[in-house]
Protein backbone atom coordinates (compact mmCIF):
# COMPACT_ATOMS: atom_id res chain seq x y z
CA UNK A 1 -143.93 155.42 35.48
CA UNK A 2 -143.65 152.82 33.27
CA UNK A 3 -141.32 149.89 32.51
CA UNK A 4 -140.33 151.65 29.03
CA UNK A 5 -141.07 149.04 27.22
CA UNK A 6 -143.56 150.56 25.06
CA UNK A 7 -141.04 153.22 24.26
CA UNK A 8 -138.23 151.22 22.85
CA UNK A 9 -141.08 149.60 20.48
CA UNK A 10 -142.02 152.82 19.31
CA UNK A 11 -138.94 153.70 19.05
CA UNK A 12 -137.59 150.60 17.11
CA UNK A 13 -140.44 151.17 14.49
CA UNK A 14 -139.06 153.86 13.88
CA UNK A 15 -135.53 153.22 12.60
CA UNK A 16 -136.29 149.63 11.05
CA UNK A 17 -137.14 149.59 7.69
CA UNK A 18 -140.20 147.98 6.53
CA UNK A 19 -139.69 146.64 3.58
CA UNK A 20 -141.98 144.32 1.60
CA UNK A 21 -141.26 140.43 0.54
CA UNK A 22 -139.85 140.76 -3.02
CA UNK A 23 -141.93 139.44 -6.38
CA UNK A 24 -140.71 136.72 -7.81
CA UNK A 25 -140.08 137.80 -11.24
CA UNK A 26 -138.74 136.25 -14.70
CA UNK A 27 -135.98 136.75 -16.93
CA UNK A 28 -138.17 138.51 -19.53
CA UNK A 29 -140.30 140.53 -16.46
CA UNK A 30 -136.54 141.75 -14.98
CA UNK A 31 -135.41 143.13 -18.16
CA UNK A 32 -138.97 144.45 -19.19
CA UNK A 33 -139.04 145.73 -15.70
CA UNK A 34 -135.68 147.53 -15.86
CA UNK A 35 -136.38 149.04 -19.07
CA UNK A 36 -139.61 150.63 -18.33
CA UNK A 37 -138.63 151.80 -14.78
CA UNK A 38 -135.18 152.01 -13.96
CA UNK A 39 -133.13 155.28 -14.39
CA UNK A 40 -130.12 153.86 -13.17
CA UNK A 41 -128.48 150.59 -12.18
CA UNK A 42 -124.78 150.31 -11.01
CA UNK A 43 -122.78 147.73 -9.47
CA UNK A 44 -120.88 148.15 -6.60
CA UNK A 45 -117.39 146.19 -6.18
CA UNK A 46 -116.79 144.32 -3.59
CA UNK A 47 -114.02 145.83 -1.20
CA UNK A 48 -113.08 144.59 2.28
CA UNK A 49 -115.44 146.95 4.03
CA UNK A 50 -118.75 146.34 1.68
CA UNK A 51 -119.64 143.02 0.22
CA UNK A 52 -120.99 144.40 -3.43
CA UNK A 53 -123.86 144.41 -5.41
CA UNK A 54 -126.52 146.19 -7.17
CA UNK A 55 -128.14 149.56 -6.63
CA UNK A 56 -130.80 150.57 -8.30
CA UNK A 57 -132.70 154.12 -8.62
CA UNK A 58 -136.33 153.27 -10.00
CA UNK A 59 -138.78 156.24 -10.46
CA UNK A 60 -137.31 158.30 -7.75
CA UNK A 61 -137.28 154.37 -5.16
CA UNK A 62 -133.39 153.39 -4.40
CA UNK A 63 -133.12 149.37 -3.99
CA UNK A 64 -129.89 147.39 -3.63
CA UNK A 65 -129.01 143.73 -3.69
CA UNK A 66 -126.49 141.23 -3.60
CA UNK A 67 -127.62 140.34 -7.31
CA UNK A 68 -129.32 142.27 -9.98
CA UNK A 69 -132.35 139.73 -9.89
CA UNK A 70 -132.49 140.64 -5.72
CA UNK A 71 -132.47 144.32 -6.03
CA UNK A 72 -134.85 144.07 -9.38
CA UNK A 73 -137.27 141.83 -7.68
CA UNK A 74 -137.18 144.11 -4.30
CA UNK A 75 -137.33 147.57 -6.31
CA UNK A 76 -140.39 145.88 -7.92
CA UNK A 77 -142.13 145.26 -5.00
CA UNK A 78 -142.02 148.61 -3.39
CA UNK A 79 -142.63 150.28 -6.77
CA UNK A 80 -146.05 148.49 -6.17
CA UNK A 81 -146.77 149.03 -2.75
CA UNK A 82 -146.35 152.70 -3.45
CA UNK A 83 -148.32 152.52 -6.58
CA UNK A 84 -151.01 150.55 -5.63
């Protein structure tokens, strides 16, 4: 028997989300960006359960953000990591 240990850090790869450090894109990139790949981009009001922000559906990859340039600059970045 073991301490289970090992377990919970299978187990906790499992659930967390790996997600990849955003680009650091510019004005012109975002809205060239947005305009090539994004289907759909709504904001979300705030309300006293959810903070707001951004959601994004880009080629079939959902992103949200506190700020358009956030969830444009993370959707970016796992639009690559797929693609690459």
């Amino acid at each position: 028997m073991g301490n289970g240990v090992g377990r919970w850090s299978n187990w906790k790869e499992l659930w967390i989300e790996r997600r990849p450090a955003p680009l650091d894109l510019s004005d012109k990139e975002i809205l060239d960006w947005l305009a090539e790949y994004c289907d759909q981009a709504v904001y979300n009001h705030p309300t006293p359960h959810y903070r707001g922000g951004f959601t994004l559906l880009c080629d079939e990859i959902k992103t949200s953000g506190p700020t358009l340039r956030e969830a444009v600059c993370l959707a970016a970045a796992k639009w690559k990591e797929v693609n690459e």
